[in-house]
C-alpha atoms as a PDB file:
ATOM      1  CA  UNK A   1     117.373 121.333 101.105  1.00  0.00           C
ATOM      2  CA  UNK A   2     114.432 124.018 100.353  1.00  0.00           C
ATOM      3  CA  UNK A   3     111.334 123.630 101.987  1.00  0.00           C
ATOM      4  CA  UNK A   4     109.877 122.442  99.250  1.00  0.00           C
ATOM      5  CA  UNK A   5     112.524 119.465  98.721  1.00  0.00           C
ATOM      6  CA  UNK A   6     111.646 119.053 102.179  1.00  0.00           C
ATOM      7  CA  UNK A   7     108.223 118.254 101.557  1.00  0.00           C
ATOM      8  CA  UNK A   8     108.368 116.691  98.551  1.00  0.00           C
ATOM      9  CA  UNK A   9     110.850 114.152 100.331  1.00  0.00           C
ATOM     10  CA  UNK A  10     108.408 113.902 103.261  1.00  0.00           C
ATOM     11  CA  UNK A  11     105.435 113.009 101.054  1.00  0.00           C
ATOM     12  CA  UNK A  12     107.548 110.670  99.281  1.00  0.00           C
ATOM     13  CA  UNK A  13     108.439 108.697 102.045  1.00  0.00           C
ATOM     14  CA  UNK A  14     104.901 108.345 103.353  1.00  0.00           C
ATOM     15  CA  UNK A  15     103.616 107.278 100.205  1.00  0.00           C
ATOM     16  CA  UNK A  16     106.292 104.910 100.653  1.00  0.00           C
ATOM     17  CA  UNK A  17     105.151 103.521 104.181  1.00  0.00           C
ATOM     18  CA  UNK A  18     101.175 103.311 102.756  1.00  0.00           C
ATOM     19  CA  UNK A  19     102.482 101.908  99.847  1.00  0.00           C
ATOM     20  CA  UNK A  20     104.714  98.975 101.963  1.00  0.00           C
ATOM     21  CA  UNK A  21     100.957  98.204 103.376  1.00  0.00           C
ATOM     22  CA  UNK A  22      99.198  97.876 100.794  1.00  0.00           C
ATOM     23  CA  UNK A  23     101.876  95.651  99.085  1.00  0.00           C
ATOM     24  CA  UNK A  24     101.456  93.611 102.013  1.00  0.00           C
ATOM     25  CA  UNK A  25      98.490  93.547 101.719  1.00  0.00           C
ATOM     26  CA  UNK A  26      97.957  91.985  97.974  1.00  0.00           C
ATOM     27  CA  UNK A  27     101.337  89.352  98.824  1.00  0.00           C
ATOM     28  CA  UNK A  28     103.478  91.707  96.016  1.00  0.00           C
ATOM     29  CA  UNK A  29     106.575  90.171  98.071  1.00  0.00           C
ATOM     30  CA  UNK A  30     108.504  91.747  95.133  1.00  0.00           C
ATOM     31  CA  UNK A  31     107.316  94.972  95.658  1.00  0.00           C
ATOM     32  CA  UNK A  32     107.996  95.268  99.357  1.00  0.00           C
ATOM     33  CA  UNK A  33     111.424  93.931  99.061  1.00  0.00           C
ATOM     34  CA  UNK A  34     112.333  96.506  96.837  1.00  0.00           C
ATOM     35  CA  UNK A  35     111.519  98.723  99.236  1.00  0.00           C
ATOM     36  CA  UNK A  36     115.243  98.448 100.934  1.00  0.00           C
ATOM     37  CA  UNK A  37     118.276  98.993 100.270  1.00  0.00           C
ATOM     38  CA  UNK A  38     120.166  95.936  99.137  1.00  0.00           C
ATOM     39  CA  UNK A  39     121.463  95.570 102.466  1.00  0.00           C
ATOM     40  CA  UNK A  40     118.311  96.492 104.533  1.00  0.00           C
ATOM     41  CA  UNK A  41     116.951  95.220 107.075  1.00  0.00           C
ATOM     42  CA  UNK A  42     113.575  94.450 109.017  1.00  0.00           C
ATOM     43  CA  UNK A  43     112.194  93.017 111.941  1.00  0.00           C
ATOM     44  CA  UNK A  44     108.497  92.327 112.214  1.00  0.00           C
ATOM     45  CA  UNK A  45     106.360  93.643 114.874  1.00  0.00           C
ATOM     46  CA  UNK A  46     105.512  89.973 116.186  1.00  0.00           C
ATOM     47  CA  UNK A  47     109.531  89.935 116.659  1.00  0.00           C
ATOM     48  CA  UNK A  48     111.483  93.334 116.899  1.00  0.00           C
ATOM     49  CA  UNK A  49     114.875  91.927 117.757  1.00  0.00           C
ATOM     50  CA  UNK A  50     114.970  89.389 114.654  1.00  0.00           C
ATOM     51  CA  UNK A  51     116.144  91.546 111.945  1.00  0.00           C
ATOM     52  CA  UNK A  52     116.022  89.615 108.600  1.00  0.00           C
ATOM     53  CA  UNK A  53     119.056  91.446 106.764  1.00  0.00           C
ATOM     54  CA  UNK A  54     119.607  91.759 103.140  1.00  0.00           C
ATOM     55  CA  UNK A  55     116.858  92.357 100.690  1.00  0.00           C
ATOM     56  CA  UNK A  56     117.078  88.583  98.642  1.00  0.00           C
ATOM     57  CA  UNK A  57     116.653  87.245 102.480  1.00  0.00           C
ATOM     58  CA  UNK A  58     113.389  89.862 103.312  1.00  0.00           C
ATOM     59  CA  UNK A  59     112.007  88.739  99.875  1.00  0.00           C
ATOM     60  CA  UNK A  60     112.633  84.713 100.844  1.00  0.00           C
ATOM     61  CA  UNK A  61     110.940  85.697 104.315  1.00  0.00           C
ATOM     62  CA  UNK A  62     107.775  87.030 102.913  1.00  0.00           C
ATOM     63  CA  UNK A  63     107.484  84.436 100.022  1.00  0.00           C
ATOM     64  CA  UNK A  64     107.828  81.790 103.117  1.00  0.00           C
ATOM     65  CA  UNK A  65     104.718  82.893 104.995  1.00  0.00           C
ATOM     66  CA  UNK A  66     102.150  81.555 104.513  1.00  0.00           C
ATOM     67  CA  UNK A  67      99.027  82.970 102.431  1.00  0.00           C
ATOM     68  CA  UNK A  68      96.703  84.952 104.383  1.00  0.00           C
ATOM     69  CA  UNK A  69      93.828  87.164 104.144  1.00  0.00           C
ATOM     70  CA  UNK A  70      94.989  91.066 105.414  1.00  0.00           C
ATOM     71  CA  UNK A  71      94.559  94.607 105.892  1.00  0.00           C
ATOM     72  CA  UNK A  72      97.142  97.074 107.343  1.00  0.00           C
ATOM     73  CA  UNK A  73      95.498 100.670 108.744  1.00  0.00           C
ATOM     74  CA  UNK A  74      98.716 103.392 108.700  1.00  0.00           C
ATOM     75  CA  UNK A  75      98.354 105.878 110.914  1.00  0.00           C
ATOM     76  CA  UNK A  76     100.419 109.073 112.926  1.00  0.00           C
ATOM     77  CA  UNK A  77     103.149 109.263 110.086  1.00  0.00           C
ATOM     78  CA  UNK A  78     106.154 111.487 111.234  1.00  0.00           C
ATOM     79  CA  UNK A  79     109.222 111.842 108.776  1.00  0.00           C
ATOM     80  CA  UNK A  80     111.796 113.820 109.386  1.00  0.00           C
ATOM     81  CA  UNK A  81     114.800 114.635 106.816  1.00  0.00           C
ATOM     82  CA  UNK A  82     118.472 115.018 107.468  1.00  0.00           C
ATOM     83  CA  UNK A  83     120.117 115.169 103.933  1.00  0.00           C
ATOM     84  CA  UNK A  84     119.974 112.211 102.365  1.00  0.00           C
ATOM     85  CA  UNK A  85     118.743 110.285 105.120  1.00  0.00           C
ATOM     86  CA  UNK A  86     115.205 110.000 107.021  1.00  0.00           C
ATOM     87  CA  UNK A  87     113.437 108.620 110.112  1.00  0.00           C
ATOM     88  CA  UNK A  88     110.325 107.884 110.323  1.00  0.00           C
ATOM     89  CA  UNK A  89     107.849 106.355 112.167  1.00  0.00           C
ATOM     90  CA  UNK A  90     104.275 105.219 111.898  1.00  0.00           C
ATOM     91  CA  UNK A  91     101.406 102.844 113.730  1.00  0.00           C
ATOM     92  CA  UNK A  92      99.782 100.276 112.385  1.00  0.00           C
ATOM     93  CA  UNK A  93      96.482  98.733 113.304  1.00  0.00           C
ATOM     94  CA  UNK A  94      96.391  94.671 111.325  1.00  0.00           C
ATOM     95  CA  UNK A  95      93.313  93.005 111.027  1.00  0.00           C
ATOM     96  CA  UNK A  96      93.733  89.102 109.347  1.00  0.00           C
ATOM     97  CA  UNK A  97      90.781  87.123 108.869  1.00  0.00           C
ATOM     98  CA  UNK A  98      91.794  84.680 111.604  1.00  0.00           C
ATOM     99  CA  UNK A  99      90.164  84.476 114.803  1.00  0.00           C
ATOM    100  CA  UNK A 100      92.545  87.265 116.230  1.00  0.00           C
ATOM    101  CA  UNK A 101      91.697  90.612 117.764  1.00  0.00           C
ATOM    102  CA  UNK A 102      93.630  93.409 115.349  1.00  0.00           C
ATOM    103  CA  UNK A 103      97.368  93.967 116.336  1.00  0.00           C
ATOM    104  CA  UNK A 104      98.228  97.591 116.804  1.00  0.00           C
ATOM    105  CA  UNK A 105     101.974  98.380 116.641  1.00  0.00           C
ATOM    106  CA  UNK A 106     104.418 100.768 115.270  1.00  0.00           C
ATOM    107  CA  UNK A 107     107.377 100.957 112.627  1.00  0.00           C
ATOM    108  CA  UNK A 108     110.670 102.738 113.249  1.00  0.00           C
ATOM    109  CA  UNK A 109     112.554 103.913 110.140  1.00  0.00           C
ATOM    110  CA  UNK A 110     115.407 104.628 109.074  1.00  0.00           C
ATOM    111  CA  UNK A 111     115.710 105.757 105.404  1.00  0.00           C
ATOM    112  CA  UNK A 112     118.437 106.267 103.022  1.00  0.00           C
ATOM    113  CA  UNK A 113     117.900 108.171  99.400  1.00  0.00           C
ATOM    114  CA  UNK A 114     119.300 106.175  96.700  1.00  0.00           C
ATOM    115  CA  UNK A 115     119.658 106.126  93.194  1.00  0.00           C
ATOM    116  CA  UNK A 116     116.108 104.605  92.819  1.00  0.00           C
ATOM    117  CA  UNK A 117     114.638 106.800  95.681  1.00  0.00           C
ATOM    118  CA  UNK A 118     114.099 106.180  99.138  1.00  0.00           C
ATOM    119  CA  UNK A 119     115.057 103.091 100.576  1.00  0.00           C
ATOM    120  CA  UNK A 120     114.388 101.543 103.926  1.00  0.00           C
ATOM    121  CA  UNK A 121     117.895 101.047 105.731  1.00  0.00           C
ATOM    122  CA  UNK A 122     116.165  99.448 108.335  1.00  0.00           C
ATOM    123  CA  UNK A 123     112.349  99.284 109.461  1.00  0.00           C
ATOM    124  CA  UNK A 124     111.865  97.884 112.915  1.00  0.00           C
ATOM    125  CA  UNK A 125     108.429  96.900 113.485  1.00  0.00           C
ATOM    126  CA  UNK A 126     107.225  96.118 117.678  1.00  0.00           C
ATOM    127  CA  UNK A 127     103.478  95.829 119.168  1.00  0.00           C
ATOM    128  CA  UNK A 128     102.142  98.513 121.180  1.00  0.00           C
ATOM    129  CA  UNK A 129      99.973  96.282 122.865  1.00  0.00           C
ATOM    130  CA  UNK A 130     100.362  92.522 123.409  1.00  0.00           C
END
């Protein structure tokens, strides 16, 4: 891979975690869960240890929650490529409408390149402060 592919793949991939947020942000449940690989998996920062595996089960997940009002702030974005994999990893600040104080956390990834472009393999969420 060229330097350029490099980049390219780099910018693609944090498009990809901004994009994730905003999705989030709007409920497009559809949208994020195409975001992995068929047999991805996530945990959410709230719980990083309970990985929901399998993209039809991290749609069902989302669609389960219930409605609420949110934004997600991405922040510090490192990728870095190996072939057709990628790592990444990025904070997050979350404010909800609720009476909560924003939850600031951070996303491990893991990233495969697929035949309909980059693909969470797994995206491990935790909080950096609780």
């Amino acid at each position: 891979m060229d330097t350029l592919e490099r980049l390219l793949a780099e910018r693609a991939i944090e498009a990809m975690i901004v994009d994730y947020a905003a999705f989030n942000d709007v409920g497009d449940w559809h949208a994020v869960a195409a975001m992995y690989l068929p047999e991805g998996r996530m945990s959410r920062p709230t719980a990083p240890d309970a990985f929901i595996e399998g993209r039809a089960a991290i749609l069902a997940a989302f669609q389960a929650r219930p409605a609420r009002a949110s934004r997600h702030v991405v922040a510090n974005m490192r990728v870095t490529i190996e072939g057709s994999s990628a790592t990444a990893t990025s904070q997050i600040l979350l404010f909800t409408a609720a009476d909560k104080p924003p939850l600031i956390g951070t996303y491990a990834d893991r990233l495969t390149q697929s035949a309909e472009g980059w693909r969470f393999a797994e995206r491990r969420g935790s909080l950096d402060f609780t």
